[in-house]
Protein backbone atom coordinates (compact mmCIF):
# COMPACT_ATOMS: atom_id res chain seq x y z
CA UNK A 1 31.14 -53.15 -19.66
CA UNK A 2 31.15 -49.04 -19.73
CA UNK A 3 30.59 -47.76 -16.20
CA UNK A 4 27.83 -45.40 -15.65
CA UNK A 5 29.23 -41.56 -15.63
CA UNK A 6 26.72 -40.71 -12.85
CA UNK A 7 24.03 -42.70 -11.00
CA UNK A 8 20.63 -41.85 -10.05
CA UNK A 9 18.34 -42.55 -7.29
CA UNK A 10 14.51 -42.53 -7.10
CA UNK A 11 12.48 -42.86 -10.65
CA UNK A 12 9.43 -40.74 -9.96
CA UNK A 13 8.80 -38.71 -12.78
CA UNK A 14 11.81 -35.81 -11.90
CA UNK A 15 14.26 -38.52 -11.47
CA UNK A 16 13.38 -40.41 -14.59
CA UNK A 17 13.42 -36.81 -16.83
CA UNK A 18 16.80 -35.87 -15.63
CA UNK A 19 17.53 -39.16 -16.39
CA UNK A 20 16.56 -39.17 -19.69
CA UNK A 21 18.34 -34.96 -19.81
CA UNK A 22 21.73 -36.79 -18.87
CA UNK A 23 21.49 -39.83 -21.15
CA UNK A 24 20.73 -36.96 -24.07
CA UNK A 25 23.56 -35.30 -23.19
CA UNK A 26 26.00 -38.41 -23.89
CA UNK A 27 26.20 -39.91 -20.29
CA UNK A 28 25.87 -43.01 -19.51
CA UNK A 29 23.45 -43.47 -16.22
CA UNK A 30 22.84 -45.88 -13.80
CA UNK A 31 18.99 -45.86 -12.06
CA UNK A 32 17.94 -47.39 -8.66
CA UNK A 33 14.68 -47.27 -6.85
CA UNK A 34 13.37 -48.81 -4.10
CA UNK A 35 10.81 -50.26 -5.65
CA UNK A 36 12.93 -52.71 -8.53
CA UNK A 37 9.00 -52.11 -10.40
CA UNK A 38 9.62 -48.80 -10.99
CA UNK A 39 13.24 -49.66 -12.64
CA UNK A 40 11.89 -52.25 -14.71
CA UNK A 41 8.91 -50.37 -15.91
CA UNK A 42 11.11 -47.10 -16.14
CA UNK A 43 13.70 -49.60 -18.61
CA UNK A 44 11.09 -51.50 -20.32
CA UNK A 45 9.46 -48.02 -21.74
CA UNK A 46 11.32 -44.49 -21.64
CA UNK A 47 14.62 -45.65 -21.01
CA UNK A 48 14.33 -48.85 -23.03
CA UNK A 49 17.55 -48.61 -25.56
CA UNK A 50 19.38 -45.97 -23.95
CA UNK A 51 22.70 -45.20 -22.24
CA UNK A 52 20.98 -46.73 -18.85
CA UNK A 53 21.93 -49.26 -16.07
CA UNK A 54 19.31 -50.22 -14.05
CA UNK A 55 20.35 -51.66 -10.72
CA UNK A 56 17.71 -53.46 -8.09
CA UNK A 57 20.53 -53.45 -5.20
CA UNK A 58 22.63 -50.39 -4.12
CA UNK A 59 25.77 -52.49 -4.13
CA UNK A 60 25.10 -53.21 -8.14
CA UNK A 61 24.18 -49.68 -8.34
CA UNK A 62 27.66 -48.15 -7.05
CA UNK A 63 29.85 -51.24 -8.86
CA UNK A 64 28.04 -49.68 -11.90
CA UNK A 65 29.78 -46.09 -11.52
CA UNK A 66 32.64 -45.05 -12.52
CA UNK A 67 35.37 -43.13 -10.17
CA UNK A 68 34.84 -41.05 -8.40
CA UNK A 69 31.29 -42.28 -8.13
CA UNK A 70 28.85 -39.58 -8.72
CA UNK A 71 25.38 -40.14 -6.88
CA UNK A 72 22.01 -37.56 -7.60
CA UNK A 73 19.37 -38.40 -4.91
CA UNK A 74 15.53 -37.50 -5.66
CA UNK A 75 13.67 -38.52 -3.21
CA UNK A 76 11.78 -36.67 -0.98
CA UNK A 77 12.91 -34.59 1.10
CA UNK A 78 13.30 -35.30 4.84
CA UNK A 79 13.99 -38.18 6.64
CA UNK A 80 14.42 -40.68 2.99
CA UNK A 81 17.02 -38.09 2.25
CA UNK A 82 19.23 -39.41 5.39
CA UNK A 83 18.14 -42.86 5.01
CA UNK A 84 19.55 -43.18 1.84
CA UNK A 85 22.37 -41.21 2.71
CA UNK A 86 23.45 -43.93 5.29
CA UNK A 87 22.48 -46.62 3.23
CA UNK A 88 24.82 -45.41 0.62
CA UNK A 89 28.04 -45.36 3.37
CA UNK A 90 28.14 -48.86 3.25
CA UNK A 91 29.30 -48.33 -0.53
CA UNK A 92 30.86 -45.22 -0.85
CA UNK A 93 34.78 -44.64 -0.80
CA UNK A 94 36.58 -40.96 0.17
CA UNK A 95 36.51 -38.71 -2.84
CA UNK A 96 33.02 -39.55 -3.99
CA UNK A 97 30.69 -37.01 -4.52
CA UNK A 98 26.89 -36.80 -3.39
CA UNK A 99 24.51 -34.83 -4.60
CA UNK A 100 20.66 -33.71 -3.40
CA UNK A 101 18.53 -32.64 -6.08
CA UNK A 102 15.46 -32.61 -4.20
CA UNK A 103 13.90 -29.75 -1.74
CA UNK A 104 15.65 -29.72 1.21
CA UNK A 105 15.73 -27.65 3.99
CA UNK A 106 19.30 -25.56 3.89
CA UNK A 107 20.01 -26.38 7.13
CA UNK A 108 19.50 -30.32 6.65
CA UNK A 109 22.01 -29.27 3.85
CA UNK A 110 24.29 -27.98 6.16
CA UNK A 111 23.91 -30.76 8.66
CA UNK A 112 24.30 -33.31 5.64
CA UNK A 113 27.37 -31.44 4.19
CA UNK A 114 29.55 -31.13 7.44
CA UNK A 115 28.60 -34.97 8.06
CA UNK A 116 29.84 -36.29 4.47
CA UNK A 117 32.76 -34.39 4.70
CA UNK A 118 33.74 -35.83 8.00
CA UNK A 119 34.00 -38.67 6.48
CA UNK A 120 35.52 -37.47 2.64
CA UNK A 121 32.58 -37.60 0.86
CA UNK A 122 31.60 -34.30 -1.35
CA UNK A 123 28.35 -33.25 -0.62
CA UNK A 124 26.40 -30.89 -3.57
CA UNK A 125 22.43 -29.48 -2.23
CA UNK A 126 21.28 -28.87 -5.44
CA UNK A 127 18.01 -27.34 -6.35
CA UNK A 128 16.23 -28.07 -9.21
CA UNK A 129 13.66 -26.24 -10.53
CA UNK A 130 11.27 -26.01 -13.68
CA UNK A 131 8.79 -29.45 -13.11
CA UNK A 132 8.91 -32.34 -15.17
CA UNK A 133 9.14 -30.46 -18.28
CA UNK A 134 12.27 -28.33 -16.89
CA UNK A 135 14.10 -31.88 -15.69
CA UNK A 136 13.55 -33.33 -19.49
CA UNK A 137 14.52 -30.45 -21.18
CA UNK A 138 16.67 -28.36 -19.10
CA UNK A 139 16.30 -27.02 -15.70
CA UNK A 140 17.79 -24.12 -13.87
CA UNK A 141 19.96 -25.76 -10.88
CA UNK A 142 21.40 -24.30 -8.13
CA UNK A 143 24.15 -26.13 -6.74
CA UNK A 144 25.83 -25.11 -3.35
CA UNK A 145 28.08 -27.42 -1.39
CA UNK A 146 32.37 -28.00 -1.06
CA UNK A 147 34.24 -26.99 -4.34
CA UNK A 148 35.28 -30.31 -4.57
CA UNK A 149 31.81 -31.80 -5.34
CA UNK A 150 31.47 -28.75 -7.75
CA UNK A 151 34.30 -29.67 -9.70
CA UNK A 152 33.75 -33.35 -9.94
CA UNK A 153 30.26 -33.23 -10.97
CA UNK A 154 29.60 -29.25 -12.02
CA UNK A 155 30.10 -30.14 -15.65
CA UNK A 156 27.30 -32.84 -15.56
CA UNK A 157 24.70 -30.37 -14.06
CA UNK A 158 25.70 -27.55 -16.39
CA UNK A 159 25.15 -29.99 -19.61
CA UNK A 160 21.77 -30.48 -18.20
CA UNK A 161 20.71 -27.21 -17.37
CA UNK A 162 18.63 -24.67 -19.30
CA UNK A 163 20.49 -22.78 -21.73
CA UNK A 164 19.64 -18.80 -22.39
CA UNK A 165 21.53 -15.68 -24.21
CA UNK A 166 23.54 -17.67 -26.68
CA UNK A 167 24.30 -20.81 -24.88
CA UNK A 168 24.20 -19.16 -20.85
CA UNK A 169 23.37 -22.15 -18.67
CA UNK A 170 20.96 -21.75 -16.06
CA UNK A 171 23.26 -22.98 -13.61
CA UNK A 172 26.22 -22.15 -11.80
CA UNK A 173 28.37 -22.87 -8.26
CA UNK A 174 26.44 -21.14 -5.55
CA UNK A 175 28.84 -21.53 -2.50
CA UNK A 176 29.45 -23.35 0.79
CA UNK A 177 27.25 -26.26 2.28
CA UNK A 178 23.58 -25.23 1.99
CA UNK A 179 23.20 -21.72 -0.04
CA UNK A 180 22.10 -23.48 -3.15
CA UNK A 181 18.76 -24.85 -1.49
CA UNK A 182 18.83 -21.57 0.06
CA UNK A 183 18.52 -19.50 -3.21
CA UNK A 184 16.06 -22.69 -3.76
CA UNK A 185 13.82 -22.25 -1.10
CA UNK A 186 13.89 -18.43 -2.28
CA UNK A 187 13.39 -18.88 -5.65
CA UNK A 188 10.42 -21.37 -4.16
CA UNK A 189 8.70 -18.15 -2.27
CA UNK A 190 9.33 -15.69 -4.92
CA UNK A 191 7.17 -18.17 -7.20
CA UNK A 192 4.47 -18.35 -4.62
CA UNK A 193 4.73 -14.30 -4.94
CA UNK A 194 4.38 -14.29 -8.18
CA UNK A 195 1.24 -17.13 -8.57
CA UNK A 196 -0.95 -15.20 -5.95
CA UNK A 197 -0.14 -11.71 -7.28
CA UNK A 198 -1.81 -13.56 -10.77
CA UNK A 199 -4.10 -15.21 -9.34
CA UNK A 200 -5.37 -11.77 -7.67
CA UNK A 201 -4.87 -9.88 -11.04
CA UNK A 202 -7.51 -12.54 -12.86
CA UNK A 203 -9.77 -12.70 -9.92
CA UNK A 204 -10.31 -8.86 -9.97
CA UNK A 205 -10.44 -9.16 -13.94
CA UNK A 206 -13.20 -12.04 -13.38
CA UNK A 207 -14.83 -10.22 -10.25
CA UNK A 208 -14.25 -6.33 -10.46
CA UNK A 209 -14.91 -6.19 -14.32
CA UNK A 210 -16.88 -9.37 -15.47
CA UNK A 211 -14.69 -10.52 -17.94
CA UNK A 212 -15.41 -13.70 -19.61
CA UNK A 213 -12.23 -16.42 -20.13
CA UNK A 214 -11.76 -15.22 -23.68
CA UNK A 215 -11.65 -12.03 -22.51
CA UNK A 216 -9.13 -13.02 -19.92
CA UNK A 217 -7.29 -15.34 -21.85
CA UNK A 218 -6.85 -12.24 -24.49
CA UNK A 219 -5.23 -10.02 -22.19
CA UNK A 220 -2.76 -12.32 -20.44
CA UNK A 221 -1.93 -13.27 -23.98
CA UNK A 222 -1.64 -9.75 -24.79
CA UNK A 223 0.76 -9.35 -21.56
CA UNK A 224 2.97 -12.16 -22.41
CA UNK A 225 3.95 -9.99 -25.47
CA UNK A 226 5.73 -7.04 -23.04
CA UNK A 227 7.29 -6.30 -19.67
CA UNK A 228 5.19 -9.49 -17.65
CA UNK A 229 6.36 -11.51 -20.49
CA UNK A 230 7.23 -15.01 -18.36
CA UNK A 231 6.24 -18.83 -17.81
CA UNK A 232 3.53 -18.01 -15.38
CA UNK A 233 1.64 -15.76 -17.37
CA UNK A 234 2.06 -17.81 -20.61
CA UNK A 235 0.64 -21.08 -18.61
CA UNK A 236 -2.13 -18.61 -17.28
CA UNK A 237 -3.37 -17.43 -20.71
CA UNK A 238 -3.37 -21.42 -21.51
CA UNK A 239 -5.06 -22.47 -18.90
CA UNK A 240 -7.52 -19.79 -19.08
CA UNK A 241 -8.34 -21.29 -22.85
CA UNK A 242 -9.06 -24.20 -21.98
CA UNK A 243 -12.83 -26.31 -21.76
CA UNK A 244 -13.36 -29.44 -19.62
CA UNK A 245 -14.99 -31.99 -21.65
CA UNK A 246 -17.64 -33.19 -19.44
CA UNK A 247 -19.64 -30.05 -18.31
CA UNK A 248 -18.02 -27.96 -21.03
CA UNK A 249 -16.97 -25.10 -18.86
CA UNK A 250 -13.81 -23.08 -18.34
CA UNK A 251 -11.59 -25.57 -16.40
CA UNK A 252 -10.55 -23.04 -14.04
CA UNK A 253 -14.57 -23.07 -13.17
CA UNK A 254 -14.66 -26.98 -12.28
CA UNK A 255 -11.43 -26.63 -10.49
CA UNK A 256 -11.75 -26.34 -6.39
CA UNK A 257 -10.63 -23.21 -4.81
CA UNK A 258 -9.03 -24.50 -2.50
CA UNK A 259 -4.65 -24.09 -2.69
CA UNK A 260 -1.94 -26.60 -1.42
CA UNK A 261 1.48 -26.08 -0.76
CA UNK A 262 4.75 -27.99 0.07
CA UNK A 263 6.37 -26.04 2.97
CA UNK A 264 8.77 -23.93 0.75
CA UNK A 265 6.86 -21.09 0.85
CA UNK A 266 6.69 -20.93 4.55
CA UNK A 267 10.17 -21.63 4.71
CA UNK A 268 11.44 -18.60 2.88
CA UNK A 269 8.33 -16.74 5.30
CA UNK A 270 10.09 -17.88 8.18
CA UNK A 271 13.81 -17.54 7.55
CA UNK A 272 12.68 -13.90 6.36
CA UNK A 273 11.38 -13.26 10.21
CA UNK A 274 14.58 -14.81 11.11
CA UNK A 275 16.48 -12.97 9.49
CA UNK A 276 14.88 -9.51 9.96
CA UNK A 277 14.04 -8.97 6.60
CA UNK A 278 10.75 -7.76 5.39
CA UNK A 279 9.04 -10.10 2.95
CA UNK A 280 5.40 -9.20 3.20
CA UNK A 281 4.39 -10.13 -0.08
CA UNK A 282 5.55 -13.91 -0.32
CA UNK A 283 3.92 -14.02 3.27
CA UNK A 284 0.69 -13.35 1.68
CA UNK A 285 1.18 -15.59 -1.05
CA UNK A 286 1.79 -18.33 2.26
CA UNK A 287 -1.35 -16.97 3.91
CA UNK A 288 -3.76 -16.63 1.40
CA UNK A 289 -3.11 -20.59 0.53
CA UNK A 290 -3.99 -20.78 3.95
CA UNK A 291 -7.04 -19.38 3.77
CA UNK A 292 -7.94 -20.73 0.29
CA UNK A 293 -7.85 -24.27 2.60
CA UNK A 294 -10.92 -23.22 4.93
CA UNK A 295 -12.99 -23.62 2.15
CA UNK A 296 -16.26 -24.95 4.52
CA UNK A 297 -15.71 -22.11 6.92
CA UNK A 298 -15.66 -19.33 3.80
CA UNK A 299 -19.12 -21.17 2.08
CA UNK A 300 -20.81 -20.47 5.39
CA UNK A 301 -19.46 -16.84 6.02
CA UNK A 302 -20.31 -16.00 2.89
CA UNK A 303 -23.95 -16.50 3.83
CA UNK A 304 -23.81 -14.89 6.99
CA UNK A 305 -21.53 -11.67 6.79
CA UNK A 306 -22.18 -8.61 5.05
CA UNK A 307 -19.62 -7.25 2.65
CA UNK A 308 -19.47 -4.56 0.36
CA UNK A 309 -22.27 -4.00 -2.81
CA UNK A 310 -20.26 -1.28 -4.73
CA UNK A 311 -20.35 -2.25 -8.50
CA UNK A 312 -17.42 -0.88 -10.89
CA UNK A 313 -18.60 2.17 -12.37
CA UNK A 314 -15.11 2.96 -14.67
CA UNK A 315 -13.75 2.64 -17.51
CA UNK A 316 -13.38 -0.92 -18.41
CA UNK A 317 -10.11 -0.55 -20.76
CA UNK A 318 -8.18 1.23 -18.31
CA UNK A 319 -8.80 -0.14 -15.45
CA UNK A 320 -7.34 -3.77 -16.99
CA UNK A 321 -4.12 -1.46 -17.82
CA UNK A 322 -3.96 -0.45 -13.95
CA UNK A 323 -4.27 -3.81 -13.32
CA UNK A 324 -1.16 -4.73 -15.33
CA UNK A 325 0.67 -1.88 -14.04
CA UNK A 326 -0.04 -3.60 -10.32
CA UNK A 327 0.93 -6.01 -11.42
CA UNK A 328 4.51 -5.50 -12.80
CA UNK A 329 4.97 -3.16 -9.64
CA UNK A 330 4.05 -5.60 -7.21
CA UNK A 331 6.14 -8.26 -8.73
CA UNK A 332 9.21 -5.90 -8.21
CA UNK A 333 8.47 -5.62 -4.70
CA UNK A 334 8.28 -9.55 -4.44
CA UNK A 335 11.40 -9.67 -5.78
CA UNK A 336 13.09 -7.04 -4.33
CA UNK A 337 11.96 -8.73 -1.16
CA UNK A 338 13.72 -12.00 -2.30
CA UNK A 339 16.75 -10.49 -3.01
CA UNK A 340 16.66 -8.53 -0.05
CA UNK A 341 16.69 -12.14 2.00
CA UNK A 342 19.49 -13.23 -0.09
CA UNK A 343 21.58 -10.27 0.83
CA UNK A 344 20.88 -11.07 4.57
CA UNK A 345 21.62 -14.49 4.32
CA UNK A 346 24.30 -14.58 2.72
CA UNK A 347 26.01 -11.83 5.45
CA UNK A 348 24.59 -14.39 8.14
CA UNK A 349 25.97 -17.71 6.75
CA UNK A 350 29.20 -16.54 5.15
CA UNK A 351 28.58 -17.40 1.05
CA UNK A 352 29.21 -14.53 -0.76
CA UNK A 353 25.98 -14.80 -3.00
CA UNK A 354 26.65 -13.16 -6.31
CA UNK A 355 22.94 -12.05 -6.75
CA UNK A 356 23.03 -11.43 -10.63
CA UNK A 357 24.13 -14.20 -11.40
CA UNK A 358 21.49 -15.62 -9.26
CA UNK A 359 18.96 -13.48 -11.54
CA UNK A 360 20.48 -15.03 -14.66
CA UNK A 361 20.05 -18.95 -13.47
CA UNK A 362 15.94 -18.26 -13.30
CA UNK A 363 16.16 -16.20 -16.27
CA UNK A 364 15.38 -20.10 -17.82
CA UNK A 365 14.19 -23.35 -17.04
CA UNK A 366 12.84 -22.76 -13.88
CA UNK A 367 9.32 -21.42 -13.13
CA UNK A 368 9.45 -18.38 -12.46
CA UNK A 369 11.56 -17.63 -15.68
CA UNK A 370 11.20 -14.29 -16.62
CA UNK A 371 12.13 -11.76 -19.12
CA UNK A 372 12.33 -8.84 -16.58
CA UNK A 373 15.17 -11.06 -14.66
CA UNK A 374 17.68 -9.95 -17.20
CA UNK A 375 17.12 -6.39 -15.78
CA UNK A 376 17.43 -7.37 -12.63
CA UNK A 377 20.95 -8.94 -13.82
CA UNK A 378 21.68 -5.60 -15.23
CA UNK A 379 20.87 -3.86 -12.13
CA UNK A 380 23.31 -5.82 -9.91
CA UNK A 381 26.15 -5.32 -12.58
CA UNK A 382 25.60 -1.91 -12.45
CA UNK A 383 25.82 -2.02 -8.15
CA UNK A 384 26.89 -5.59 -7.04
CA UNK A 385 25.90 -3.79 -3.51
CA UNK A 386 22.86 -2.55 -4.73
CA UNK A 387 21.01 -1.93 -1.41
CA UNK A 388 17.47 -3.22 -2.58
CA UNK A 389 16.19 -3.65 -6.50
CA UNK A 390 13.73 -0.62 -5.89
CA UNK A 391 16.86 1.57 -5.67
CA UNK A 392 17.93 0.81 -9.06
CA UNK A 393 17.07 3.41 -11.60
CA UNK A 394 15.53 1.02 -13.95
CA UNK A 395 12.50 0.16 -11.59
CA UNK A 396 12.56 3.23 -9.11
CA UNK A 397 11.50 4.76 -12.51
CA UNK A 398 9.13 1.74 -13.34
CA UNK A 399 7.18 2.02 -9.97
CA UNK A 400 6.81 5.64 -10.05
CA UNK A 401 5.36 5.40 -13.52
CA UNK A 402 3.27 2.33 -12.74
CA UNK A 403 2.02 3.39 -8.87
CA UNK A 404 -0.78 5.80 -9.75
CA UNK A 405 -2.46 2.81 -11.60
CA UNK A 406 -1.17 0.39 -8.64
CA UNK A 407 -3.26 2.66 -6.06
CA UNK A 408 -6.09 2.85 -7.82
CA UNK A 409 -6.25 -1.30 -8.27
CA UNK A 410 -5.83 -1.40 -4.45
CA UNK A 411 -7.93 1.22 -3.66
CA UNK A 412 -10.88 -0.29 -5.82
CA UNK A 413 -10.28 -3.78 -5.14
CA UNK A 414 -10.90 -2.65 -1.08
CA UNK A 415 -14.27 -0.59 -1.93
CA UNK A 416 -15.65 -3.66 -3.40
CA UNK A 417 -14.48 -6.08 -1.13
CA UNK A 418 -12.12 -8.12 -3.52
CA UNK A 419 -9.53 -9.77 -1.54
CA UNK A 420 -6.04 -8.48 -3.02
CA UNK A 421 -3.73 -9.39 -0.28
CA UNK A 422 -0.37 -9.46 -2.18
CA UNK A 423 -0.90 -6.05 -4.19
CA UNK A 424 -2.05 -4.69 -1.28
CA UNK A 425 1.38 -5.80 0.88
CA UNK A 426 3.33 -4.67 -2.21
CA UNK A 427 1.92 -1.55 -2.17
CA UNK A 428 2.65 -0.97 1.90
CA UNK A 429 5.73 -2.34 1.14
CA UNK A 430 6.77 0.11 -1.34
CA UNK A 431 5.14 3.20 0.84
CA UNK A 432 6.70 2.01 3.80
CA UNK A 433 10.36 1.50 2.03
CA UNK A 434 10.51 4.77 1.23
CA UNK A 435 9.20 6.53 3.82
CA UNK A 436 12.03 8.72 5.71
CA UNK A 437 9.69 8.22 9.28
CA UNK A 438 7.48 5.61 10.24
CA UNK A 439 5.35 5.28 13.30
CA UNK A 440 7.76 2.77 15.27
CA UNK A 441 8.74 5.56 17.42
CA UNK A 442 5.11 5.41 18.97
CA UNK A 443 5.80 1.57 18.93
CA UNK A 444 9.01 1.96 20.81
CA UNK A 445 7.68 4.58 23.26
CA UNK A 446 4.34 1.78 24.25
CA UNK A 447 6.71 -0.97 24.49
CA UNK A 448 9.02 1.10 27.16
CA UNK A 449 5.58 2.23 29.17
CA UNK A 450 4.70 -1.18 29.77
CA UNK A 451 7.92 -3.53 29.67
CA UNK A 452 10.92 -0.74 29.96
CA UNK A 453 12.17 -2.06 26.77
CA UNK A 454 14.10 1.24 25.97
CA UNK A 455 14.44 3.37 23.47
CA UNK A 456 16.90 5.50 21.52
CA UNK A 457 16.52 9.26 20.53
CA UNK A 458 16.91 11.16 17.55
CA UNK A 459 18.91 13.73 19.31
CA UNK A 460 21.58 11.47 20.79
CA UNK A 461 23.40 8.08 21.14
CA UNK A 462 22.33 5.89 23.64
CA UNK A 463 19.83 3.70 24.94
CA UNK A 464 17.17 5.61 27.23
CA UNK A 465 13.87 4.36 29.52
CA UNK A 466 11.46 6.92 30.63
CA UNK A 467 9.17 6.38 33.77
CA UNK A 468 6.41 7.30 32.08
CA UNK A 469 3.78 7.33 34.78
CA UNK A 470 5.73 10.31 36.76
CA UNK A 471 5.96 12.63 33.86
C-alpha cells in the first residue's frame, strides 16, 4: 500500500479543505481526528475516492506516512496543541517534521520549537490564512521554524498556497522558531485594522449621508475597481447586496451589532506595547469590538445621554470621495503600523524578516489580500531599511494628496457625533509621525516633579532631575 506523503490532524472544516488542497495537488494524505465520526463522515462524502487514509488511532495514522513522517496539526490553539504534541512522541522518530497550522501564540511556538528539537523533531509554526475558501483553494502560509522542517515539508506548503504574478506563491520560509505566527498574528491585527476602518467608512455612509444599501453597495463596488481594490471591500459590496428572506431587509440590518474576536487582535495590541511600537489604529480596531460587546449598556445610554444634532449640510458626492480618500490613508497608517512591529520584532527576536516579501505572501489568498500590497513590495525593494511605509515616496505622496479629504471625514464625523475611532487614530497617527516636536517634554518634566524620573535636555547629553519645588 502507498504511504501517505503527509498526514493531517483535526477535520473541522480548515483541516478537511487543506486536505482536499493537498490531495489536488497529487499527495497522498492521511486524516485523523479525535472523534473517528468526523473521519468517517469526512471519507464517506468529500474525501470519498480520493488520495486519503483515514486513520481512527494515531499509531495507524503515523504507520500510514511515509519517511520522514510529515504531520500538519489543526486544532485549536492552546493547550490541544501540546496535547497532541505529546501524544504524537509516542510515535514519532528523530528527523520527522511537525508542523502547526493553526493560531498560535509565537511564543508557544517558540516554547514548542526548542522542545521538538531537543528531542530531533523539526518543528514548522505555520500560519494559515484566507478561511475555508483560502484552505480549499489556496492560502497564503507563513511558515517559520528550523530550516530543516522547511526543507522537508516547504515544497508541500508552497503547492498549496495561493498563487499570484505569474505563478508567485503566497508562501515562503519566514525564519527561526516562532516568526511565522508572528507575521500571523500581525497579519491577524492588520485585518482587524482594515475591517473597522470599513466598517466606519459604511457607517458614516449609512449615518452621516443616508445612503440606502444600493447606494452603498454601488460605491464599494465602484471602489473595488481602483486603489482599495481588495477581498474586504469586494465581500463588503456583497454583503451589502444582499436581502434576508424572512423580513426582507438588508442582512446587515437583521444582523446584531455586537463584534467577536479570537485574541489575535489583542495579541498584535499587546506585543506592539511590548515592543514600543505605536500601533494605534489596530488598537482601535481591538477596542471598538470591545465596545460593540456592551451592547445593553449602549441601548440604555443612548436614551439617557445627549449627543450631538448637527445634520450634514454638504455636498453629498464629495463628501463619499473624502470618505474614500480616509479611507486609503488610514489603511496606510494601519499598515505602516504593522510593518513598523515587524521591524521591531524582528531586531528583538533575531529573524531577519524580509518585509517585502512578507507584503507579497498577503498579496493572495489570505484576507486581507490586497492590490495596494504590491506597492508596498515595491517600496521595500526600493529601501529594504525603509524606516516606516509613510516614508516611501509612493504613499508620502498618497497621504498628502488624500489628507485634506481625510480631515474633513474626521472633522465631520466628530461634529455629528459618529464614532470613527480608527480614522481618527490614523489621522493622529500620521500628525504625530511627522511632527519634528511633540508635547512629551511637558510629559517628561510632570513625571520628574512628582517621581524624579529624569529627564534629558535638548542642549546636552545626559540624564538630569530638577527639584522643582525650590526653583
Amino acid at each position: 500500500m502507498k504511504k501517505a506523503d503527509i498526514g493531517l490532524i483535526g477535520l473541522a472544516v480548515m483541516g478537511q479543505n487543506l486536505v482536499l488542497n493537498m490531495e489536488s495537488h497529487g499527495y497522498t494524505v492521511a486524516v485523523y481526528n479525535r472523534s473517528p465520526e468526523r473521519t468517517d463522515h469526512f471519507m464517506a462524502t468529500t474525501a470519498k475516492g480520493k488520495n486519503i487514509i483515514p486513520a481512527h488511532e494515531l499509531e495507524s495514522f503515523i504507520a500510514a506516512l511515509d519517511k520522514p513522517r510529515k504531520v500538519m496539526i489543526m486544532v485549536q490553539a492552546g493547550k490541544a496543541v501540546d496535547a497532541v504534541i505529546e501524544q504524537l512522541l509516542t510515535f514519532l522518530e528523530p528527523g520527522d517534521v511537525v508542523i502547526d497550522g493553526g493560531n498560535s501564540f509565537f511564543k508557544d511556538t517558540i516554547r514548542r520549537s526548542q522542545y521538538l528539537e531537543e528531542k530531533g523533531i523539526h518543528f514548522l509554526g505555520a500560519g494559515v490564512s484566507g478561511g475555508e475558501e483560502g484552505a480549499l483553494k489556496g492560502p497564503s502560509i507563513m511558515p517559520g521554524g528550523s530550516k530543516e522542517a522547511w526543507a522537508l515539508a516547504g515544497k508541500i506548503l508552497v503547492d498549496i498556497s495561493a498563487k499570484v504574478a505569474g505563478g508567485t506563491p503566497c508562501c515562503g520560509y519566514i525564519g527561526e522558531n516562532g516568526s511565522g505566527h508572528y507575521v500571523k498574528v500581525t497579519h491577524n491585527g492588520i485585518e482587524y485594522g482594515d475591517m473597522q476602518l470599513i466598517c466606519e467608512a459604511y457607517f458614516l455612509l449609512k449615518e452621516l449621508l443616508g445612503m440606502s444599501y444600493p447606494e452603498m453597495q454601488k460605491t464599494f463596488a465602484e471602489w473595488n475597481q481602483g486603489d482599495l481594490d481588495s477581498y474586504l471591500i469586494e465581500i463588503t459590496a456583497d454583503i451589502l447586496s444582499k436581502t434576508d428572506s424572512e423580513t426582507g431587509k438588508p442582512m446587515a440590518e437583521i444582523i446584531l451589532d455586537r463584534a467577536g474576536q479570537k485574541g489575535t487582535g489583542k495579541w498584535t495590541s499587546q506585543e506592539a506595547l511590548d515592543l514600543g511600537v505605536a500601533a494605534p489604529t489596530i488598537a482601535e480596531a481591538v477596542f471598538a469590538r470591545c465596545l460593540s460587546a456592551q451592547k445593553d449598556a449602549r441601548v440604555a445610554a443612548s436614551k439617557a445621554i445627549r449627543g450631538s444634532a448637527l445634520q450634514f449640510e454638504g455636498d453629498k458626492a464629495s463628501f463619499v470621495e473624502d470618505i474614500r480618500l480616509a479611507l486609503y490613508a488610514s489603511k496606510i497608517c494601519s499598515y505602516a503600523q504593522g510593518f513598523d512591529l515587524l521591524k521591531e520584532a524582528s531586531k528583538a527576536y533575531g529573524w531577519s524578516l524580509n518585509m517585502g516579501e512578507i507584503a507579497l505572501m498577503w498579496r493572495g489568498g489570505c484576507i486581507i489580500r490586497a492590490r495596494f500590497l504590491e506597492r508596498i513590495k515595491e517600496a521595500y525593494d526600493r529601501n529594504p531599511n525603509l524606516e516606516n511605509l509613510m516614508m516611501d515616496p509612493y504613499f508620502e505622496d498618497i497621504l498628502f494628496k488624500a489628507q485634506a479629504g481625510w480631515r474633513r471625514v474626521v472633522a465631520q464625523a466628530a461634529l455629528m457625533g459618529i464614532p470613527a475611532p480608527s480614522f481618527a487614530s490614523a489621522l493622529s497617527y500620521f500628525d504625530g509621525y511627522r511632527r519634528e516636536s511633540l508635547p512629551a517634554n511637558l510629559l517628561q518634566a510632570q513625571r520628574d516633579y512628582f517621581g524624579a524620573h529624569t529627564y534629558e535636555r535638548t542642549d546636552k547629553p545626559g540624564s538630569f532631575h530638577t527639584e522643582w519645588l525650590n526653583i
